[in-house]
C-alpha atoms as a PDB file:
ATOM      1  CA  UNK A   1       0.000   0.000   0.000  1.00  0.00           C
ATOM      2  CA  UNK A   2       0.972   3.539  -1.005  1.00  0.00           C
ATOM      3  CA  UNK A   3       1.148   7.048   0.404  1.00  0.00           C
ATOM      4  CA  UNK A   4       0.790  10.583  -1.336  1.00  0.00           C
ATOM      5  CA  UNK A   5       2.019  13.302   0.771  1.00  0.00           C
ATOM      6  CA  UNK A   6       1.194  16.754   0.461  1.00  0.00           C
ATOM      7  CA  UNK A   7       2.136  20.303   2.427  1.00  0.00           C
ATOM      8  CA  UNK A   8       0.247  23.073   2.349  1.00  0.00           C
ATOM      9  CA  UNK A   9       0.695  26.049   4.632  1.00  0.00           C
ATOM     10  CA  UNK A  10      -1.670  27.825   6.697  1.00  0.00           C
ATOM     11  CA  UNK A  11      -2.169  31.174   6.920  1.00  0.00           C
ATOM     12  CA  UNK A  12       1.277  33.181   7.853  1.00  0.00           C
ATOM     13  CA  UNK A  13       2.531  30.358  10.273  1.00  0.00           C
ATOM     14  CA  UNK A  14       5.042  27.442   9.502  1.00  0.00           C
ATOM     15  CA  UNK A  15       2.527  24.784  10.570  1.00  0.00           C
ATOM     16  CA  UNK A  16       2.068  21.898   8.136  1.00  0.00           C
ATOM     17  CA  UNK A  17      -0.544  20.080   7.122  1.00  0.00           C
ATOM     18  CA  UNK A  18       0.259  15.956   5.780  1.00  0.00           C
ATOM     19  CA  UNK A  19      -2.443  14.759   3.963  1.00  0.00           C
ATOM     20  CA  UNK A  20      -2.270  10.951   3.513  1.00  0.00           C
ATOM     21  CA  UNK A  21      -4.428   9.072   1.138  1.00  0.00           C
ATOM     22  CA  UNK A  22      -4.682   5.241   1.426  1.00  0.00           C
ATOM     23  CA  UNK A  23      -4.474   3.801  -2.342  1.00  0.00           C
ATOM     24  CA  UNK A  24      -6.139   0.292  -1.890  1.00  0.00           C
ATOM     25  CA  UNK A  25      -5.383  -2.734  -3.803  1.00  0.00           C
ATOM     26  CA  UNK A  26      -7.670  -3.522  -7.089  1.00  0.00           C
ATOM     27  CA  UNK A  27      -7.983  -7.335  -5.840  1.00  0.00           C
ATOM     28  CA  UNK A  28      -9.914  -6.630  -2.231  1.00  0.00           C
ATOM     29  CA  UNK A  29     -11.421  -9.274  -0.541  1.00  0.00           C
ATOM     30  CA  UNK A  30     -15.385  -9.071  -0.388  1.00  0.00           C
ATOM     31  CA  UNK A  31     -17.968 -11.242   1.967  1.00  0.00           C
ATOM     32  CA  UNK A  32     -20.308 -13.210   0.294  1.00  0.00           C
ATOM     33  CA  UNK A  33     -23.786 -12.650   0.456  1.00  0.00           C
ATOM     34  CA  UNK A  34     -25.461 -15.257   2.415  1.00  0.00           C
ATOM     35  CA  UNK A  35     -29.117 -14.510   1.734  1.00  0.00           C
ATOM     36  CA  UNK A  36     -28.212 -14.689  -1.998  1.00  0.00           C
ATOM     37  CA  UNK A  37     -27.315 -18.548  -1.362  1.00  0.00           C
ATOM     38  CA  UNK A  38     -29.121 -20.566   1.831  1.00  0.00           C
ATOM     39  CA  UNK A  39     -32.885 -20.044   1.302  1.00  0.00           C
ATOM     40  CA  UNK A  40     -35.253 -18.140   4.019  1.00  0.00           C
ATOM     41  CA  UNK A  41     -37.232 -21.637   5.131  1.00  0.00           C
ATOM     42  CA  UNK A  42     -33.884 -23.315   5.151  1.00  0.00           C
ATOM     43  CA  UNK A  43     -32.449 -21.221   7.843  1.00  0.00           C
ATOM     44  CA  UNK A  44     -36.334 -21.293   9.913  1.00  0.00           C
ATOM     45  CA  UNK A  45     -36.378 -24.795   9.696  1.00  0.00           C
ATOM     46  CA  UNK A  46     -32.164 -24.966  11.198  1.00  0.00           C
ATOM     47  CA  UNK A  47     -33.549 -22.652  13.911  1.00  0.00           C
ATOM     48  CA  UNK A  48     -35.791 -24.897  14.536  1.00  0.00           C
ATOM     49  CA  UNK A  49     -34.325 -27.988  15.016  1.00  0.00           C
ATOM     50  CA  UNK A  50     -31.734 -26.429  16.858  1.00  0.00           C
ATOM     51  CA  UNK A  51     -34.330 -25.040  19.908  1.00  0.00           C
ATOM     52  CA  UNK A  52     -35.982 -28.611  19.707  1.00  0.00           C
ATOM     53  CA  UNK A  53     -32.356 -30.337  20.605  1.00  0.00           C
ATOM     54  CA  UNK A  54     -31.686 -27.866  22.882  1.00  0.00           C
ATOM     55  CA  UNK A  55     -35.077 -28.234  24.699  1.00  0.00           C
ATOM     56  CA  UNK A  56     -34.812 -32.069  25.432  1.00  0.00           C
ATOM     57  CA  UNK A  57     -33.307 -32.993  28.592  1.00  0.00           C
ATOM     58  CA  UNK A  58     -32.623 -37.235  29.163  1.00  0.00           C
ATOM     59  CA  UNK A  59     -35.305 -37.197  31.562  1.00  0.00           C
ATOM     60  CA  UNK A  60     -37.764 -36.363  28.968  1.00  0.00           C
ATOM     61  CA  UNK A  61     -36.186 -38.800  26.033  1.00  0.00           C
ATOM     62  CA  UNK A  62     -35.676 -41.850  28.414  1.00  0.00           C
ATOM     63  CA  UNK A  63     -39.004 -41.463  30.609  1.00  0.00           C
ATOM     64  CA  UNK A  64     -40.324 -44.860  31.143  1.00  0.00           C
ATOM     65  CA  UNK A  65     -43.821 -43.450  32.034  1.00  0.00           C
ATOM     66  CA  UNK A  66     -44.038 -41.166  28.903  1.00  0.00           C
ATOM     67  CA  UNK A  67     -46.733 -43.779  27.763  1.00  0.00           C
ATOM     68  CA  UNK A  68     -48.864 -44.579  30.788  1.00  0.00           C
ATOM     69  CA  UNK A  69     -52.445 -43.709  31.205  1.00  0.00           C
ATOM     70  CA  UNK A  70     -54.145 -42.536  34.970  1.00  0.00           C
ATOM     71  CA  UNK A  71     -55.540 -45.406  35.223  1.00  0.00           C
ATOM     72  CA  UNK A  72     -51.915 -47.321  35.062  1.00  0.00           C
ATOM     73  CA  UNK A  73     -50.005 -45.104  37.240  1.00  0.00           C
ATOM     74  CA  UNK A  74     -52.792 -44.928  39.952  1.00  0.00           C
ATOM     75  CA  UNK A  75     -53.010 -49.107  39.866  1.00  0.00           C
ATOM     76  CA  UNK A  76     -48.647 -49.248  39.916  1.00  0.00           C
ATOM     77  CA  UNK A  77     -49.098 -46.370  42.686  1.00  0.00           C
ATOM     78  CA  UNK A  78     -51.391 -48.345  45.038  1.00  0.00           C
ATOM     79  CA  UNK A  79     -49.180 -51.633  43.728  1.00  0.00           C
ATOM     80  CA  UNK A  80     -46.341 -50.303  45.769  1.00  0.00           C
ATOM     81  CA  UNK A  81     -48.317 -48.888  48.261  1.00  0.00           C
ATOM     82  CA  UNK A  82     -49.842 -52.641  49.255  1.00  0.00           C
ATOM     83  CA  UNK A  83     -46.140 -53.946  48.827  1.00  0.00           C
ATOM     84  CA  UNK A  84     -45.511 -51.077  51.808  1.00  0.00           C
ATOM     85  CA  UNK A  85     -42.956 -49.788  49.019  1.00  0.00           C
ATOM     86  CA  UNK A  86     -44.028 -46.550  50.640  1.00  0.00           C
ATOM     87  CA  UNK A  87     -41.164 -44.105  48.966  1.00  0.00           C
ATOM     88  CA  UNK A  88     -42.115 -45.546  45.555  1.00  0.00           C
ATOM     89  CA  UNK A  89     -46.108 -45.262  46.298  1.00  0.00           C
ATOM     90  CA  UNK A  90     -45.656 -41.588  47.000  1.00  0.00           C
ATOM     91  CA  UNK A  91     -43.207 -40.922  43.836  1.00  0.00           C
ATOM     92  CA  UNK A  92     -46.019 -42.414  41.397  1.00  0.00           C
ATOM     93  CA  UNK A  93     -48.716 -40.273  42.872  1.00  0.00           C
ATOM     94  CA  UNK A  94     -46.759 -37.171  42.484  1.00  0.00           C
ATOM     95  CA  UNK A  95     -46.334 -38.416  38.902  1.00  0.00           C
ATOM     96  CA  UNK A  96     -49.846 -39.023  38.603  1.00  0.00           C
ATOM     97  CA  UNK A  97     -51.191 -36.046  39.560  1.00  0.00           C
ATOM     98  CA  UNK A  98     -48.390 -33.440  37.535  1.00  0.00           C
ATOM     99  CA  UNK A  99     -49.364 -35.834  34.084  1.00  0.00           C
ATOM    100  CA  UNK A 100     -53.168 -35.754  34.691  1.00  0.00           C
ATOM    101  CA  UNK A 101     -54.215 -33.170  37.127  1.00  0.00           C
ATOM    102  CA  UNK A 102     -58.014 -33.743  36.618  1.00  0.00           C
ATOM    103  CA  UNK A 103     -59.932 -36.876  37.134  1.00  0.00           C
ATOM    104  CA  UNK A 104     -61.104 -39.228  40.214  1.00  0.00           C
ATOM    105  CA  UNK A 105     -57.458 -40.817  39.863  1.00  0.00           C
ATOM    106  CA  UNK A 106     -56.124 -37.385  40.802  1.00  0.00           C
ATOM    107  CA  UNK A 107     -58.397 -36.700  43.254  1.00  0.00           C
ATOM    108  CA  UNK A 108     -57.804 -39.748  44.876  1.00  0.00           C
ATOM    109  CA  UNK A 109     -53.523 -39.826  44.902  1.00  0.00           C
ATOM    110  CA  UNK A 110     -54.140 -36.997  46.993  1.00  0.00           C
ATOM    111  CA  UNK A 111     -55.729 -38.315  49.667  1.00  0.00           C
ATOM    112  CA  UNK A 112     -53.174 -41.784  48.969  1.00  0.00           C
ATOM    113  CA  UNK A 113     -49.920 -39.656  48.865  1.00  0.00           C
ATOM    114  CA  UNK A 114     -50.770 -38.335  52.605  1.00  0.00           C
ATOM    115  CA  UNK A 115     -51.549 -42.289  53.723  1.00  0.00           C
ATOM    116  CA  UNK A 116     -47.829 -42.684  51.662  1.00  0.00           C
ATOM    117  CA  UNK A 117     -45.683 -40.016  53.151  1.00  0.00           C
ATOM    118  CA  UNK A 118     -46.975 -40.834  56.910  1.00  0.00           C
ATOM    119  CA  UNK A 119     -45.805 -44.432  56.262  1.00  0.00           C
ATOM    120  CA  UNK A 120     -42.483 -43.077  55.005  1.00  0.00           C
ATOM    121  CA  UNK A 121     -41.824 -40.987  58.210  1.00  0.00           C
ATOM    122  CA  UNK A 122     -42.283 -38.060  56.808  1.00  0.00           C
ATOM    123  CA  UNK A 123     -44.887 -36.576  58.639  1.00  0.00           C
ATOM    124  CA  UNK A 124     -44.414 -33.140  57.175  1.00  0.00           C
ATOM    125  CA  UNK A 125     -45.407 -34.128  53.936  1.00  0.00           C
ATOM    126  CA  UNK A 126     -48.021 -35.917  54.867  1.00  0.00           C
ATOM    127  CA  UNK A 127     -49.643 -32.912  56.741  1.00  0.00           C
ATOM    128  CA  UNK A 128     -49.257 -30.487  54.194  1.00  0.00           C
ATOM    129  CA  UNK A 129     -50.477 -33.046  52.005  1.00  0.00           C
ATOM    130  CA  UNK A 130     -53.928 -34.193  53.968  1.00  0.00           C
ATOM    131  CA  UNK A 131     -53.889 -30.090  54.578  1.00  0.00           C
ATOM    132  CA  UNK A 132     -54.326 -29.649  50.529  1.00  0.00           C
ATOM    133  CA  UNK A 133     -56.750 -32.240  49.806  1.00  0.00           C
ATOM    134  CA  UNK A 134     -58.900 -30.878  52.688  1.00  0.00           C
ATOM    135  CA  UNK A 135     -58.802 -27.551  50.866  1.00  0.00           C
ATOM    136  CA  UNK A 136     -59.046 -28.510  47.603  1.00  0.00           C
ATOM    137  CA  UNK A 137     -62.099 -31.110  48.196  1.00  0.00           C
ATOM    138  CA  UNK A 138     -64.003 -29.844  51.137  1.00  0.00           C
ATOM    139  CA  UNK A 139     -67.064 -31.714  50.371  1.00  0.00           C
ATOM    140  CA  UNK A 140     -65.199 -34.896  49.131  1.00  0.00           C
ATOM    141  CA  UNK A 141     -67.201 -38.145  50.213  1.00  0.00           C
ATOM    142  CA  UNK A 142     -63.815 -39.493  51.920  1.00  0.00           C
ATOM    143  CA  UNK A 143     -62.490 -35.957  53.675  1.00  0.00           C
ATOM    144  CA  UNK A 144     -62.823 -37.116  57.098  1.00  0.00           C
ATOM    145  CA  UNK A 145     -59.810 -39.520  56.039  1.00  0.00           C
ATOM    146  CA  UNK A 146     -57.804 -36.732  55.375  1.00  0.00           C
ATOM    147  CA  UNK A 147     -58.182 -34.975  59.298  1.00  0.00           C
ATOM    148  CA  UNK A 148     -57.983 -38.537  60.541  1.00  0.00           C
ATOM    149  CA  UNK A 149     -54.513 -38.907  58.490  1.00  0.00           C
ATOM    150  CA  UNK A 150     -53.304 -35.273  60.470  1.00  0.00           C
ATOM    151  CA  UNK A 151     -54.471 -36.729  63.904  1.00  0.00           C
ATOM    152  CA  UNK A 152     -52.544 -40.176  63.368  1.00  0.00           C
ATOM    153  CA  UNK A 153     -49.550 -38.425  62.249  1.00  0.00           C
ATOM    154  CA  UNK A 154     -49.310 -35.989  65.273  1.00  0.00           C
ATOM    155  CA  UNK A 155     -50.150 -39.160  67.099  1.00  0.00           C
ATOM    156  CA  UNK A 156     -46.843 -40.504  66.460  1.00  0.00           C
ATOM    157  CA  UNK A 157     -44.603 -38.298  66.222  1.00  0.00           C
ATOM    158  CA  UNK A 158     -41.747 -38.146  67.790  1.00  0.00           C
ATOM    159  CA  UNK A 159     -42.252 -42.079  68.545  1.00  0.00           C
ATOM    160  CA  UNK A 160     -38.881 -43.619  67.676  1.00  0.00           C
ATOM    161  CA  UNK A 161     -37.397 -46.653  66.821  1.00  0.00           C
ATOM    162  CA  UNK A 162     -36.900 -47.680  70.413  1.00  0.00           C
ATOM    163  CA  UNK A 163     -40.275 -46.704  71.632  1.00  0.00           C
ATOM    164  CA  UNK A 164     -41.783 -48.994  69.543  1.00  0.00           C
ATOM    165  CA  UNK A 165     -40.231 -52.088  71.258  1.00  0.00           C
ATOM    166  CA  UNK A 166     -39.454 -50.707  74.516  1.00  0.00           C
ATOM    167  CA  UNK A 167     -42.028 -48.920  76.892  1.00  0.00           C
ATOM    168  CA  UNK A 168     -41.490 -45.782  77.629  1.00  0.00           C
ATOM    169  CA  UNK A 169     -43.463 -42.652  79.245  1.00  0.00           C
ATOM    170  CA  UNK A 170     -44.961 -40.980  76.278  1.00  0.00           C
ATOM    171  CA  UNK A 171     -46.033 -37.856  78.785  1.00  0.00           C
ATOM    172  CA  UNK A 172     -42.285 -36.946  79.454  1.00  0.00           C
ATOM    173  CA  UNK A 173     -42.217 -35.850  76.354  1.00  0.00           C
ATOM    174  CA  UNK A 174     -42.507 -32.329  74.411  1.00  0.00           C
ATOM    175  CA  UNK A 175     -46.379 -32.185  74.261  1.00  0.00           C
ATOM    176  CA  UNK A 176     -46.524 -30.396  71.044  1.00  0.00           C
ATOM    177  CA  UNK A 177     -47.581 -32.937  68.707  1.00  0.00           C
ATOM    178  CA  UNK A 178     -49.709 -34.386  71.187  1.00  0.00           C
ATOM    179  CA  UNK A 179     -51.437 -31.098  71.520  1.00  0.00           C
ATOM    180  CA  UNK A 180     -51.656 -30.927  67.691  1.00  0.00           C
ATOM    181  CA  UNK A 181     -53.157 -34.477  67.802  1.00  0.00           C
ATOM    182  CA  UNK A 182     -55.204 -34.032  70.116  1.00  0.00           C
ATOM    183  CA  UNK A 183     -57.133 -30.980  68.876  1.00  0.00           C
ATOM    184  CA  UNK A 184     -57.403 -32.559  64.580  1.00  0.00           C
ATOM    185  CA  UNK A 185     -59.141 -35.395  66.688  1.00  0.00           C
ATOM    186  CA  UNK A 186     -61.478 -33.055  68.140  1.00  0.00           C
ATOM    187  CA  UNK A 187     -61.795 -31.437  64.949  1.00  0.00           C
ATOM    188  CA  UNK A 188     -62.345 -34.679  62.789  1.00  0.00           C
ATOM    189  CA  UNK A 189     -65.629 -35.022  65.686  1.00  0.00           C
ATOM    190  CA  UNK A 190     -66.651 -31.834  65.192  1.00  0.00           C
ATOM    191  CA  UNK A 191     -67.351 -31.811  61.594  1.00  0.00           C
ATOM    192  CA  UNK A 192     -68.144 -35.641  61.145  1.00  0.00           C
ATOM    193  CA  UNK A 193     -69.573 -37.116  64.562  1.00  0.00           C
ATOM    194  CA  UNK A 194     -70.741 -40.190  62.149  1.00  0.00           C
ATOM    195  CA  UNK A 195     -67.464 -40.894  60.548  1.00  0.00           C
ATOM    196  CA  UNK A 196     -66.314 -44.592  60.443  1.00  0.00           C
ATOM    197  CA  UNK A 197     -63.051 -42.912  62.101  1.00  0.00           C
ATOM    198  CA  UNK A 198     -64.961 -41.042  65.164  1.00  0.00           C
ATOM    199  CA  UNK A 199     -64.803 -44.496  67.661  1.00  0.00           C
ATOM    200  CA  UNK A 200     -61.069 -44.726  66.850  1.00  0.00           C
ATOM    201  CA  UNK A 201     -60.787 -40.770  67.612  1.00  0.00           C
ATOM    202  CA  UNK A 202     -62.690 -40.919  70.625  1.00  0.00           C
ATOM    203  CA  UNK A 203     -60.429 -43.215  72.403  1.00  0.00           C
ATOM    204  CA  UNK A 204     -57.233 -41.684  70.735  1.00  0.00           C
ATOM    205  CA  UNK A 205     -58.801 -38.323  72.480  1.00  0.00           C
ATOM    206  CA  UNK A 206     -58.684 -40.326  75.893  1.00  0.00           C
ATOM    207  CA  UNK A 207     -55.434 -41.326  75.626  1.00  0.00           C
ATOM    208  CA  UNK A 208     -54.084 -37.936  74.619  1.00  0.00           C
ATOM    209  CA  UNK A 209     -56.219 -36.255  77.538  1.00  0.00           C
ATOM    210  CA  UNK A 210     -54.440 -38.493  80.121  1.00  0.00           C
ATOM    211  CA  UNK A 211     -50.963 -38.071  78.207  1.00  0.00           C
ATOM    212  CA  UNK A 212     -51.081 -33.932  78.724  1.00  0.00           C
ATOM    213  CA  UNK A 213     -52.466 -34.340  82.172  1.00  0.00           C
ATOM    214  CA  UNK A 214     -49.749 -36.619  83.240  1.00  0.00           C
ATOM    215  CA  UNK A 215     -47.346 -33.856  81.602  1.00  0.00           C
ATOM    216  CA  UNK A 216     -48.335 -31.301  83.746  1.00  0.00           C
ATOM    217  CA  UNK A 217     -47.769 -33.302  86.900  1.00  0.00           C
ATOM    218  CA  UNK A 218     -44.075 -34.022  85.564  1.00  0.00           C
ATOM    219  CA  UNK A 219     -43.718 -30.581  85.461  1.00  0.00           C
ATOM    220  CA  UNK A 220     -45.482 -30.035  89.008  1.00  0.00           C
ATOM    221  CA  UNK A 221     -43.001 -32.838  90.225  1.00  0.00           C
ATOM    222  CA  UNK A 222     -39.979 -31.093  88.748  1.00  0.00           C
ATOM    223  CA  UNK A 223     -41.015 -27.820  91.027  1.00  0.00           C
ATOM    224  CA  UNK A 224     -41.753 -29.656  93.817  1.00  0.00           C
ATOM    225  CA  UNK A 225     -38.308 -31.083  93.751  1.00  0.00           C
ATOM    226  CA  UNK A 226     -36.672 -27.549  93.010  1.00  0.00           C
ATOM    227  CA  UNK A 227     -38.392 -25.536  96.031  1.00  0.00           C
ATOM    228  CA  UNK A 228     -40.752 -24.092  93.564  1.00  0.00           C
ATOM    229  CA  UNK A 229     -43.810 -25.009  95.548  1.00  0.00           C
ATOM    230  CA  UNK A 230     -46.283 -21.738  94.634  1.00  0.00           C
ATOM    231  CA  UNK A 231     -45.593 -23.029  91.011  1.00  0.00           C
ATOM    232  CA  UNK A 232     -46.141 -26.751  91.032  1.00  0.00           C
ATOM    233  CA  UNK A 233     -49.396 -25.856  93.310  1.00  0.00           C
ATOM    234  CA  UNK A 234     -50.621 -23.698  90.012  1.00  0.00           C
ATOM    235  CA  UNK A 235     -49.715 -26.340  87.566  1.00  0.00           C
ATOM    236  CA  UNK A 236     -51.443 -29.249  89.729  1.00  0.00           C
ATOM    237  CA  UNK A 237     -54.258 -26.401  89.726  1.00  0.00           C
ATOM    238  CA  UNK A 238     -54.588 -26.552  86.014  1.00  0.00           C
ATOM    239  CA  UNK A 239     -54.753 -30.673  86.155  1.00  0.00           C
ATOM    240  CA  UNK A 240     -57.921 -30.086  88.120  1.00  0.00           C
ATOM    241  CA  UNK A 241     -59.727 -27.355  85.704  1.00  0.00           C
ATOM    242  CA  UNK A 242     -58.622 -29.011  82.419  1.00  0.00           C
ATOM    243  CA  UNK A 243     -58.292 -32.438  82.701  1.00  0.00           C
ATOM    244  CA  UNK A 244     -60.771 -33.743  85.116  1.00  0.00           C
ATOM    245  CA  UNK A 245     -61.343 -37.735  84.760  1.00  0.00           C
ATOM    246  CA  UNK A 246     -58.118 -38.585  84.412  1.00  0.00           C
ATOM    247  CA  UNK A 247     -55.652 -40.824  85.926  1.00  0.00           C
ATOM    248  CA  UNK A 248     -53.580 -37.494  87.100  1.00  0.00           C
ATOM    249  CA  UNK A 249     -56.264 -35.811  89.827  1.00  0.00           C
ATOM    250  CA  UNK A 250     -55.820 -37.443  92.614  1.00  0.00           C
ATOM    251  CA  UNK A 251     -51.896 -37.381  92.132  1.00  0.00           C
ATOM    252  CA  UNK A 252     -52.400 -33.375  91.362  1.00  0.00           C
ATOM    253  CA  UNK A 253     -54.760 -33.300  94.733  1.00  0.00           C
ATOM    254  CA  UNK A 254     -51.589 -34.816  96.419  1.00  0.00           C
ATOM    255  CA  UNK A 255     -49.134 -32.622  95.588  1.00  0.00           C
ATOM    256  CA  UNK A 256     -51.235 -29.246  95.718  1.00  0.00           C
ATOM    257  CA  UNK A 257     -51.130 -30.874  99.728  1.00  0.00           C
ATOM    258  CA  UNK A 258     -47.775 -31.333  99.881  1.00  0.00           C
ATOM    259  CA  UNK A 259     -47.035 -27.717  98.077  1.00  0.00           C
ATOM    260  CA  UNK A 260     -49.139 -25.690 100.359  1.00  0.00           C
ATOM    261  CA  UNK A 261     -48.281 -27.025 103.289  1.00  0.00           C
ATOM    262  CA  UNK A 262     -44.453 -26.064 102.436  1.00  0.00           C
ATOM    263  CA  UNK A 263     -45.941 -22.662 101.613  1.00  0.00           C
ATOM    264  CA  UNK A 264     -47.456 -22.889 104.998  1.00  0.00           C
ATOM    265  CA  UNK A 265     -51.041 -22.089 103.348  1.00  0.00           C
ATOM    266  CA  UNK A 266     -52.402 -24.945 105.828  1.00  0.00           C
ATOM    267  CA  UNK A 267     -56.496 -23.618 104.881  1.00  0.00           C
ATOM    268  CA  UNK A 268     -55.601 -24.843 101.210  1.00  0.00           C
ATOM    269  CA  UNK A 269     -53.333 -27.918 101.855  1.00  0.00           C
ATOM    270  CA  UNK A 270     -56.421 -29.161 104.773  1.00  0.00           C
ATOM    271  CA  UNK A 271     -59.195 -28.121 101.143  1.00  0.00           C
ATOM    272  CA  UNK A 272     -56.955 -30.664  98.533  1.00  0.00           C
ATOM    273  CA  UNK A 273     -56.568 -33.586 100.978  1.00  0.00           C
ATOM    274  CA  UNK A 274     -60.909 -33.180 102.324  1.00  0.00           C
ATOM    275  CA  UNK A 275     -61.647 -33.498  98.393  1.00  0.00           C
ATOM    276  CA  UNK A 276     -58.461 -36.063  97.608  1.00  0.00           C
ATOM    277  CA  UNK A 277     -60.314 -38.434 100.558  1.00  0.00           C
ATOM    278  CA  UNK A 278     -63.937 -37.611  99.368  1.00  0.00           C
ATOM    279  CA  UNK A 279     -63.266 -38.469  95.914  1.00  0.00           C
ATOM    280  CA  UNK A 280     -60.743 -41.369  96.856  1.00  0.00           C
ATOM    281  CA  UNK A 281     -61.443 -43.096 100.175  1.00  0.00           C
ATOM    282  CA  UNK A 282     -59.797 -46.232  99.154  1.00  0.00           C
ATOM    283  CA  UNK A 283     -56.663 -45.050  97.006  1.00  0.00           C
ATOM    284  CA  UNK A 284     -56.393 -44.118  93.529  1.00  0.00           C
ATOM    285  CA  UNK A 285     -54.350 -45.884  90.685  1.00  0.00           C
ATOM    286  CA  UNK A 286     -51.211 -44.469  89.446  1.00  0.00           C
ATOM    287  CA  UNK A 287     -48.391 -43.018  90.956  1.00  0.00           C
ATOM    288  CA  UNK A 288     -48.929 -41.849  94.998  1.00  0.00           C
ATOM    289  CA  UNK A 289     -47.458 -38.205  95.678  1.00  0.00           C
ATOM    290  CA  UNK A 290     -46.687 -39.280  99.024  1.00  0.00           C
ATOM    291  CA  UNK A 291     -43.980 -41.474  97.533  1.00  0.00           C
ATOM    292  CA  UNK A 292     -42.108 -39.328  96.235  1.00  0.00           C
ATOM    293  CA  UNK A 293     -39.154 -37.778  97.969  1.00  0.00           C
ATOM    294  CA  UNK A 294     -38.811 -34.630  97.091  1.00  0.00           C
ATOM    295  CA  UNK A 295     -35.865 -33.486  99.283  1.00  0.00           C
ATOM    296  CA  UNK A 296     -33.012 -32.247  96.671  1.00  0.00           C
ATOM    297  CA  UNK A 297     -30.185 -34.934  95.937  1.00  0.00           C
ATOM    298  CA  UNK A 298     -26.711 -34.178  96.388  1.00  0.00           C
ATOM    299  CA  UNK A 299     -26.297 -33.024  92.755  1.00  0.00           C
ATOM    300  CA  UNK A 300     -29.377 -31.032  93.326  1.00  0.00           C
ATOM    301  CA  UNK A 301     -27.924 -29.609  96.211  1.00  0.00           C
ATOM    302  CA  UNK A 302     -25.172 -28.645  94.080  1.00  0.00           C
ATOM    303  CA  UNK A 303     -26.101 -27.021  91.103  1.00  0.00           C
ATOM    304  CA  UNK A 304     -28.316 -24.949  93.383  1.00  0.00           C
ATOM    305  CA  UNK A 305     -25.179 -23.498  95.202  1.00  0.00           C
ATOM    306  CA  UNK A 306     -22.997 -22.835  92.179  1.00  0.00           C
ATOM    307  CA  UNK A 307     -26.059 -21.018  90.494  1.00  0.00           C
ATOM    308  CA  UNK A 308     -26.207 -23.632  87.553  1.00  0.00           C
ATOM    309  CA  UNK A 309     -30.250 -23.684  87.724  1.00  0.00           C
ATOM    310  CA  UNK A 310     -30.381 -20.045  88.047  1.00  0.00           C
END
């Protein structure tokens, strides 16, 4: 390539101008023109294609249930669920229910998937999922499954491995879920008093009663044995308002005795042992207060002088 070179001056001053000119070669390179040569649909259809691969993920190309009807999943679904393949069961229903979201199958893995997940230990799921069929299907013939499903899985929770083979004292427990259970029990009642499921609830409901009775007088115990009479005196007092005909009133009579007469408050300690003897002449079942020694152990004694309980 070439350059032409010119001065010219400006004005009166020495300053100089260099023009340059680029001369460019006769055999330049040129693009072709595309449109000219690949047709319009060619290049659409290309496009095309090229989404479509792009779209397809191997979930999608190798999906053995691609092919199956409602009726087929819902019969491989319960299948698995009779086989107490429990994790499979509730994988089919979800299936079921994303491919064919209308229909009695549907309507009916929803209620299924609950029974699945609460098998599976998973009693979240299984909540959530009786919760959604309840509010999707309020007047569904079988609804009063779905609030029996959230009372059973309360029921259990927190029941572990061991528990199951080796008795233990349910009421020591956190009574949260029992609480929970408890009240969808009373709800289940409520609504359906004729449900095939209300004699089961009923007697659940007893059980559960006794269970957060017998709570509070763990807790009552526990104050009793920390000096914290006044307090297990009010808990033993809310035994007697909320859970009378239980197993834990005469135990709560005994220890509102044994509280007030620590607190010196020998009018109310005289009241709980005249209705304890009215009510129970010849003994009650269950744990006796009187047995219980509530004098501090040593380790008791202990944390309470280096301020550990404080």
């Amino acid at each position: 390539m070439s350059v032409r070179g010119e001065f010219t001056s400006v004005g009166q001053t020495n300053h100089v101008i260099l023009k340059t000119a680029a001369v460019v070669p006769k055999n330049r390179f040129t693009m072709p023109n595309l449109r000219a040569h690949i047709p319009l649909h060619t290049l659409f259809l290309a496009f095309g294609l090229l989404l479509g691969a792009c779209s397809e993920t191997p979930d999608e190309t190798n999906d053995e249930y691609s092919e199956w009807s409602a009726e087929q999943f819902y019969n491989e679904a319960r299948g698995a669920l009779n086989e107490k393949r429990y994790d499979k069961a509730a994988k089919l229903y979800e299936k079921l229910e994303a491919r064919y979201p209308f229909g009695k199958y549907a309507t009916q893995s929803q209620l299924d998937v609950a029974y699945a997940y609460y098998k599976n230990d998973e009693p979240d799921s299984a909540i959530a999922a009786a919760d959604r069929f309840i509010k999707l299907n309020p007047a569904h013939p079988n609804v009063d499954y779905a609030y029996y499903i959230k009372g059973l899985v309360n029921y259990n929770r927190g029941i572990g491995f061991i528990d199951r083979f080796i008795p233990t004292d349910s009421s020591q427990r956190d009574p949260g879920s029992t609480l929970d259970s408890f009240k969808d029990f009373e709800e289940l009642l409520r609504r359906f008093p004729n449900s095939r499921y209300a004699e089961d609830s009923r007697k659940r409901i007893i059980s559960l009663r006794n269970n957060l009775a017998m709570h509070e007088i763990h807790v009552a115990d526990f104050y009793m044995r920390r000096g914290a009479y006044l307090a297990a005196a009010r808990r033993c007092a809310e035994v007697l308002r909320k859970y009378q005909r239980t197993q834990a009133v005469p135990v709560a009579l005994e220890i509102m005795e044994q509280a007030y007469r620590k607190l010196g408050m020998t009018q109310l300690a005289d009241d709980a042992k005249r209705v304890y003897e009215a009510n129970y002449a010849e003994g009650a079942p269950g744990q006796a207060a009187k047995d219980v020694n509530y004098d501090p152990s040593a380790v008791e004694k202990l944390w309470k002088f280096i301020g550990l309980e404080e």
